[in-house]
Protein backbone atom coordinates (compact mmCIF):
# COMPACT_ATOMS: atom_id res chain seq x y z
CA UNK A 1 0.00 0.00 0.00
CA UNK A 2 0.97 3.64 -0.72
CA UNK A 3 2.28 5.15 2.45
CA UNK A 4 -0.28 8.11 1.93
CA UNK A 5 -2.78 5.48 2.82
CA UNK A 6 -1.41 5.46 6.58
CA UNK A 7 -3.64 6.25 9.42
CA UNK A 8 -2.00 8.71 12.44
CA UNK A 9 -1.66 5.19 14.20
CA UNK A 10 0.71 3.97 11.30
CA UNK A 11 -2.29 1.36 10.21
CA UNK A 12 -3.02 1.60 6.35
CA UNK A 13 -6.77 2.75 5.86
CA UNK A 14 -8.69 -0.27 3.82
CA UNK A 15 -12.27 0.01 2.47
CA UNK A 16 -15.07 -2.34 4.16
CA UNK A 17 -17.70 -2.67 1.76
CA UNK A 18 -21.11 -3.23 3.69
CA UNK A 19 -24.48 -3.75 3.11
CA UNK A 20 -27.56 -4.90 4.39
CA UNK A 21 -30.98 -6.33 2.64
CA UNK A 22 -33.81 -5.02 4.59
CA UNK A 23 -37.64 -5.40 4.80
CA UNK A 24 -37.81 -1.74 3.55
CA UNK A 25 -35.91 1.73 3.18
CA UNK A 26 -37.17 3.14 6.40
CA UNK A 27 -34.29 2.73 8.78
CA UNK A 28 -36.40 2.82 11.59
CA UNK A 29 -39.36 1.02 10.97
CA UNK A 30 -37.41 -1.84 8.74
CA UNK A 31 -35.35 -5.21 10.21
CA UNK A 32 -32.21 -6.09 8.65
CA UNK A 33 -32.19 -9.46 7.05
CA UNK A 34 -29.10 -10.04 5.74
CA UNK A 35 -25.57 -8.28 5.92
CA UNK A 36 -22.67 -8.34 3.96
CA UNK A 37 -19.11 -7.23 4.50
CA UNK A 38 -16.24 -7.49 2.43
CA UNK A 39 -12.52 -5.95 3.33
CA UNK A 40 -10.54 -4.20 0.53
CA UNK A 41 -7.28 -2.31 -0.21
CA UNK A 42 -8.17 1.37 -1.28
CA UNK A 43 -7.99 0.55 -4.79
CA UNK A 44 -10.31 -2.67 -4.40
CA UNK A 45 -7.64 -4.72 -6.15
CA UNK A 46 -7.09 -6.88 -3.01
CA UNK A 47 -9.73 -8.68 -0.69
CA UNK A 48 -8.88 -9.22 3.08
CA UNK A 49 -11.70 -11.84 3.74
CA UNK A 50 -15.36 -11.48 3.84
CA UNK A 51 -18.43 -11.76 5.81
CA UNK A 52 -22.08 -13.16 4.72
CA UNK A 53 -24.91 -13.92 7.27
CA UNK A 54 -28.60 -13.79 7.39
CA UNK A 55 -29.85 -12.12 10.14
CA UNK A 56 -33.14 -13.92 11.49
CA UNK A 57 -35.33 -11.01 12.86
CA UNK A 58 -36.88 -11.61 16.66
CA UNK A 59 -40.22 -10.94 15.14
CA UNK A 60 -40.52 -11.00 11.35
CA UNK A 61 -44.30 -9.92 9.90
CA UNK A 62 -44.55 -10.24 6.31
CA UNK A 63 -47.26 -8.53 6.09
CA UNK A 64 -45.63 -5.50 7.84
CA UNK A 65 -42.72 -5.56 4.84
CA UNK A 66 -42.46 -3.09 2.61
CA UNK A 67 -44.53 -4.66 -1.08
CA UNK A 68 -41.29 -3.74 -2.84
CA UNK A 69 -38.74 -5.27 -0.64
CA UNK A 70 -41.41 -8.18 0.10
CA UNK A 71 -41.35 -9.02 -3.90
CA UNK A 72 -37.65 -8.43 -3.96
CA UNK A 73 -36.59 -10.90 -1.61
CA UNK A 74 -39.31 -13.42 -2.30
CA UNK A 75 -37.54 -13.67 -5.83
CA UNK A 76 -34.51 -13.14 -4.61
CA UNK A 77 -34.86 -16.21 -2.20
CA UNK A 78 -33.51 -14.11 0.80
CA UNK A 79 -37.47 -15.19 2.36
CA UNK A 80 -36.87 -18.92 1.68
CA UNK A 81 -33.36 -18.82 3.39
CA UNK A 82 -35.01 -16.88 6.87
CA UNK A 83 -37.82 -19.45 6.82
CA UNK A 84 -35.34 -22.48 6.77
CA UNK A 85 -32.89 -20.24 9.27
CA UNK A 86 -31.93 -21.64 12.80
CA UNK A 87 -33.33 -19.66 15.77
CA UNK A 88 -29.78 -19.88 17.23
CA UNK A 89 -27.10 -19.51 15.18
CA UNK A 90 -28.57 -16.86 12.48
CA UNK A 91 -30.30 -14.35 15.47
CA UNK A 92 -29.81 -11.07 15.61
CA UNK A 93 -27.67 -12.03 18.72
CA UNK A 94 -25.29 -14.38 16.93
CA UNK A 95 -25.07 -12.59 14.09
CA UNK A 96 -23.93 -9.26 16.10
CA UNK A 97 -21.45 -10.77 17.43
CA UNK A 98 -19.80 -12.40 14.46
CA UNK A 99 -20.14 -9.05 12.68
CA UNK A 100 -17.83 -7.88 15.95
CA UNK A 101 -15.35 -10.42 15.91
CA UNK A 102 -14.75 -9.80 12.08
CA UNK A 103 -14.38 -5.80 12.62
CA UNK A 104 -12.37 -6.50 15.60
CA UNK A 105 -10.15 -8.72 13.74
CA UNK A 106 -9.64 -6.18 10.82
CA UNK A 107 -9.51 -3.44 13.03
CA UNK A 108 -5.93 -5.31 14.41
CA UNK A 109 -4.59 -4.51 10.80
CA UNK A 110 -6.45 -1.49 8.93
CA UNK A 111 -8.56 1.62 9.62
CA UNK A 112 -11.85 0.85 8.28
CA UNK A 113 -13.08 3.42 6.01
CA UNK A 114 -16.84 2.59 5.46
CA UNK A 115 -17.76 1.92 1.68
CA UNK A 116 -20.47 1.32 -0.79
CA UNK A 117 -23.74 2.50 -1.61
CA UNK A 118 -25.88 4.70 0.84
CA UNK A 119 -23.24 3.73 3.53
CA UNK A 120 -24.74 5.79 6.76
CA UNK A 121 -27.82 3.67 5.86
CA UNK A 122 -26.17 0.67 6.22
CA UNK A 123 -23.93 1.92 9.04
CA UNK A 124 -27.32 2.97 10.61
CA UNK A 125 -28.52 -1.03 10.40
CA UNK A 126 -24.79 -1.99 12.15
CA UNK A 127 -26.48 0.00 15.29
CA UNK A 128 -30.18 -2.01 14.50
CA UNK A 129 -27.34 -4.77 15.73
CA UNK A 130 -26.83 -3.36 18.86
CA UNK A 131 -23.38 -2.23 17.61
CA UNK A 132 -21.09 1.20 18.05
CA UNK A 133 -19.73 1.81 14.03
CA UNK A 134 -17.42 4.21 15.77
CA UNK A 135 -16.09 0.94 17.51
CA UNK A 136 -14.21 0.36 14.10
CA UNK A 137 -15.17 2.59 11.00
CA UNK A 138 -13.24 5.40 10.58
CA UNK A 139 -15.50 9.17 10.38
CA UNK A 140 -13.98 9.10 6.78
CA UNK A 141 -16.80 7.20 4.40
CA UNK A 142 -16.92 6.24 0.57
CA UNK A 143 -20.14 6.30 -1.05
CA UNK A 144 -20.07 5.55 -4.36
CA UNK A 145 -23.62 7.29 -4.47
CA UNK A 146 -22.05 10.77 -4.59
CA UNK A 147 -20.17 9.33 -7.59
CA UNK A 148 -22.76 8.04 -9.36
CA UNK A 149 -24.81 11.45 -9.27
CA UNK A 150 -21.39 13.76 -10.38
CA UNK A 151 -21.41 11.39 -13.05
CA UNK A 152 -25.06 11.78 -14.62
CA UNK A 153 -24.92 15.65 -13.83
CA UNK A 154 -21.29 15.06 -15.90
CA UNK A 155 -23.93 13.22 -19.10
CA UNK A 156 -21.43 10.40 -18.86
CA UNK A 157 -21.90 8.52 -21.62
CA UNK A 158 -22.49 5.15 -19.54
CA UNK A 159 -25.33 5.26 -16.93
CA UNK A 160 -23.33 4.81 -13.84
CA UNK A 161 -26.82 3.34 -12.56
CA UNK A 162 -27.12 0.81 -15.47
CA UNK A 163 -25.69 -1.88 -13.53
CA UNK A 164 -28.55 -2.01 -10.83
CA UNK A 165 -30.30 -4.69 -11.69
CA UNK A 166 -29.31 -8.18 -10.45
CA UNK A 167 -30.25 -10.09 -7.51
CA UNK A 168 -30.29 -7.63 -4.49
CA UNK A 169 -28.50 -9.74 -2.55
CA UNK A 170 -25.49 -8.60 -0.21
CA UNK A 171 -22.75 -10.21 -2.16
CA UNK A 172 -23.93 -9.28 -5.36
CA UNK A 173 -24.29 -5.81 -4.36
CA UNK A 174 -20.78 -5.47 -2.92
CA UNK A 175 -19.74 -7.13 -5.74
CA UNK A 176 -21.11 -4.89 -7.90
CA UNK A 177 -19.90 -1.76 -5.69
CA UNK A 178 -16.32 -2.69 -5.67
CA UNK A 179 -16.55 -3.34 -9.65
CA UNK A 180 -17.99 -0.45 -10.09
CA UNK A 181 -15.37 1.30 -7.71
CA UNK A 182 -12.62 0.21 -10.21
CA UNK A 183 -14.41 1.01 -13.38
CA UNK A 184 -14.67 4.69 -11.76
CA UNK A 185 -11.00 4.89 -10.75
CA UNK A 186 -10.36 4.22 -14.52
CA UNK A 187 -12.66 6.52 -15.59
CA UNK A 188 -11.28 9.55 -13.53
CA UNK A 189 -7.51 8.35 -14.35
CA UNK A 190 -8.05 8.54 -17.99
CA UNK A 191 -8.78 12.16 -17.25
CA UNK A 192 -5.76 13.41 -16.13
């Protein structure tokens, strides 16, 4: 890593792609179903491990779900996998806690500069956990949001949003994110 990339602490910053599928978009009123968490150089060239885990909600009513989300995820399977999810080892409990031994354990080697799309959304379902961000994640974040925008008010000729479709689930979408992240970085360098 470039030595720019240094924390004051001497640790080199690395992006932590996260997201979270959700019943809807309102972060209070919605459960987190799923999270997903993947550990990155700043260039998103190198991975430092992943996590993936369904998050089985206390008290899950469909009917309460958001239509869109609902249809999402029943298509998506996410609803199949919480229906056929064990009470113990996929609770919001368990999960919370394996979320906290991963950050701790990247936390050892990097500062953690949130990433992805919408990140204080997601950030703000890390706390639905019963988790402090501010534990691990660094004040500094990366949304790729605020790049997507600069590029349509740019008229880029490629729709920076084109590539939204897929499955909606976690690892797709931080797939997606970090490919995305790289196709940008290209983009900008063929500027100079």
């Amino acid at each position: 890593m470039r030595t720019q990339d240094k924390d004051r602490n001497g640790k080199p910053e690395a992006l932590l792609w996260l997201d979270f599928e959700t019943t809807g978009t309102k972060r209070n009123a919605s459960l987190p179903l799923e999270v997903g968490m993947e550990c990155t150089d700043v260039l998103g060239e190198h991975s430092f491990g992943s996590l993936h885990r369904i998050i089985r909600p206390y008290d899950l009513d469909l009917l309460a779900m958001s239509p869109i989300a609902f249809s999402m995820h029943a298509d998506n399977g996410l609803l199949f996998e919480l229906l056929n999810s064990s009470d113990r080892n996929d609770c919001v409990a368990a999960v919370a806690s394996a979320v906290e031994e991963y950050l701790d354990s990247l936390l050892q080697r990097f500062t953690l500069v949130p990433a992805g799309t919408n990140v204080d959304f997601d950030i703000d379902f890390l706390k639905r956990l019963g988790l402090d961000p501010d534990r691990w994640l660094s004040y500094r974040k990366f949304d790729l949001t605020t790049l997507r925008r600069y590029l349509t008010f740019l008229d880029c000729p490629e729709d920076p949003y084109g590539t939204h479709s897929g499955t909606h689930r976690v690892r797709y979408c931080i797939r997606r994110d970090i490919n995305d992240y790289k196709w940008y970085r290209k983009l900008l360098k063929g500027a100079w």
